[in-house]
C-alpha atoms as a PDB file:
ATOM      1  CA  UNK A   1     -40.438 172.879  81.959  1.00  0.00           C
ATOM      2  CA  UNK A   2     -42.961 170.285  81.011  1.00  0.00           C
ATOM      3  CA  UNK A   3     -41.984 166.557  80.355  1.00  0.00           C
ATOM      4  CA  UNK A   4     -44.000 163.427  78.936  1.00  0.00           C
ATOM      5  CA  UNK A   5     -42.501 160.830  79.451  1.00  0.00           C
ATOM      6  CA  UNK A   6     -45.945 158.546  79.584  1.00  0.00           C
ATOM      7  CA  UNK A   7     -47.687 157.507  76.467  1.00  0.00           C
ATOM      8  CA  UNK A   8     -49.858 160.734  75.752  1.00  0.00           C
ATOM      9  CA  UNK A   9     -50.935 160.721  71.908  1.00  0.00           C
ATOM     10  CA  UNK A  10     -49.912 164.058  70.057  1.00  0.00           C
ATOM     11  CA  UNK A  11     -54.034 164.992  70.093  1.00  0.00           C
ATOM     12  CA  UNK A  12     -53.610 164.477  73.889  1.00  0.00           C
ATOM     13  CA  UNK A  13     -50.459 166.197  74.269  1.00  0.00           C
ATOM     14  CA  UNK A  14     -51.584 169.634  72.255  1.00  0.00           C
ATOM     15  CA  UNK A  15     -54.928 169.641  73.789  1.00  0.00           C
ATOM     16  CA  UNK A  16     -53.207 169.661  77.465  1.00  0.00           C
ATOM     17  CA  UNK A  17     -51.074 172.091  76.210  1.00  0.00           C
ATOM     18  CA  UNK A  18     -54.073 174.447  74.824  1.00  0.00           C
ATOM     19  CA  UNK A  19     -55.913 173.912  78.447  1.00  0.00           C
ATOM     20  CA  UNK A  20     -52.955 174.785  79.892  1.00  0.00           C
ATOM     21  CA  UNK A  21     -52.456 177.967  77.864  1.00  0.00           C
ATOM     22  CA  UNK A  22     -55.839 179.434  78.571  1.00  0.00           C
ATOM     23  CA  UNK A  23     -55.686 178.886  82.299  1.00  0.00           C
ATOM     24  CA  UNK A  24     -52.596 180.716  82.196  1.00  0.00           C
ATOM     25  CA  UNK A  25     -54.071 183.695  80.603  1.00  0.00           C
ATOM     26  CA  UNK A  26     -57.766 183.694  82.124  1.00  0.00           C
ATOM     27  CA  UNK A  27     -58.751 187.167  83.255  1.00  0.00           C
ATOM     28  CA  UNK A  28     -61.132 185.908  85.835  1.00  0.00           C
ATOM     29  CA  UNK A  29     -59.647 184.187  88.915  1.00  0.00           C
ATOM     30  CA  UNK A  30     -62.116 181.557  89.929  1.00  0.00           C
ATOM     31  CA  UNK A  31     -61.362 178.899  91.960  1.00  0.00           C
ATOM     32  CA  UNK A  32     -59.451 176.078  89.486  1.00  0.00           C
ATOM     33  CA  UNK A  33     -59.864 172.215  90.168  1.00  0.00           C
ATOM     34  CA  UNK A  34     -57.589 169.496  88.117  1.00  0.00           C
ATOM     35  CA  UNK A  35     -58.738 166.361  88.351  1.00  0.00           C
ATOM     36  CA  UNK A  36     -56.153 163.417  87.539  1.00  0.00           C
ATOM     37  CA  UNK A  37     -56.546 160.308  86.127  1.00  0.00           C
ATOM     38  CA  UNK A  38     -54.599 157.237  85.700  1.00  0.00           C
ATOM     39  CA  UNK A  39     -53.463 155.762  82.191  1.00  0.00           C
ATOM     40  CA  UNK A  40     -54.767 152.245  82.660  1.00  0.00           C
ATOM     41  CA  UNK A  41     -52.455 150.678  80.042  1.00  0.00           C
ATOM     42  CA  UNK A  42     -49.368 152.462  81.950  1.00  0.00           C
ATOM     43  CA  UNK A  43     -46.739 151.032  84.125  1.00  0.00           C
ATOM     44  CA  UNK A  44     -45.742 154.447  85.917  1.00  0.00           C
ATOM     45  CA  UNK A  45     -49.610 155.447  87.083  1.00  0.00           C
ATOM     46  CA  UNK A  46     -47.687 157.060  90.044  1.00  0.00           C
ATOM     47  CA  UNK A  47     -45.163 158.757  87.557  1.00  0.00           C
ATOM     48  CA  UNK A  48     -48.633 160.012  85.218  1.00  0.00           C
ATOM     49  CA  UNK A  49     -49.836 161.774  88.535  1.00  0.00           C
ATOM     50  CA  UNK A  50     -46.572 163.282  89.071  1.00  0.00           C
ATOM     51  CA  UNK A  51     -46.748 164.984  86.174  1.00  0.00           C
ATOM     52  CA  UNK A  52     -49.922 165.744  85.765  1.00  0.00           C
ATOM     53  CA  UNK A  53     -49.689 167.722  89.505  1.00  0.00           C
ATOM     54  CA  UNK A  54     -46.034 169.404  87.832  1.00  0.00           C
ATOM     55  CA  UNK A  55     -48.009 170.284  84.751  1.00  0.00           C
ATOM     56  CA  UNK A  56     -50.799 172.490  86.547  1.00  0.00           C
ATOM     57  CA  UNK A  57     -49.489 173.476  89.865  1.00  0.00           C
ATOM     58  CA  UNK A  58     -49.462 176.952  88.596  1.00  0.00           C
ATOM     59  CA  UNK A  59     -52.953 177.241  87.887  1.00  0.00           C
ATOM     60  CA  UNK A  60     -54.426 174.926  89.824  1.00  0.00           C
ATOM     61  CA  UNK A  61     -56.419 175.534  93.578  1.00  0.00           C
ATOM     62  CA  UNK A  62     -56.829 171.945  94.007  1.00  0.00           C
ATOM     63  CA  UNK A  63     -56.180 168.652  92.534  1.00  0.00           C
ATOM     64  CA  UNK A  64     -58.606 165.612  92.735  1.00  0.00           C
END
């Protein structure tokens, strides 16, 4: 189960869900990096990471 809780914008939120999609359903299995960065205008940077690591875990090799 995905949640948001940080500030993503709706454009922001459907286009990590459309990435997200895809590397679900790749046919090739390459080697997948995800790298995270912080909101700058957000209180909970360690919270953003969090979810950002929750969000991919299960198609990600690595995060950065």
């Amino acid at each position: 189960m995905l949640r948001f809780a940080l500030a993503l914008s709706p454009l922001a939120l459907a286009a990590l869900l459309l990435a997200l999609a895809r590397l679900e359903r790749r046919a090739k299995r390459g080697i997948i990096g995800i790298n995270l960065g912080a909101n700058k205008e957000s209180a909970a940077r360690a919270g953003g990471y969090l979810q950002g690591i929750e969000a991919f875990s299960r198609v990600a090799n690595y995060f950065n």
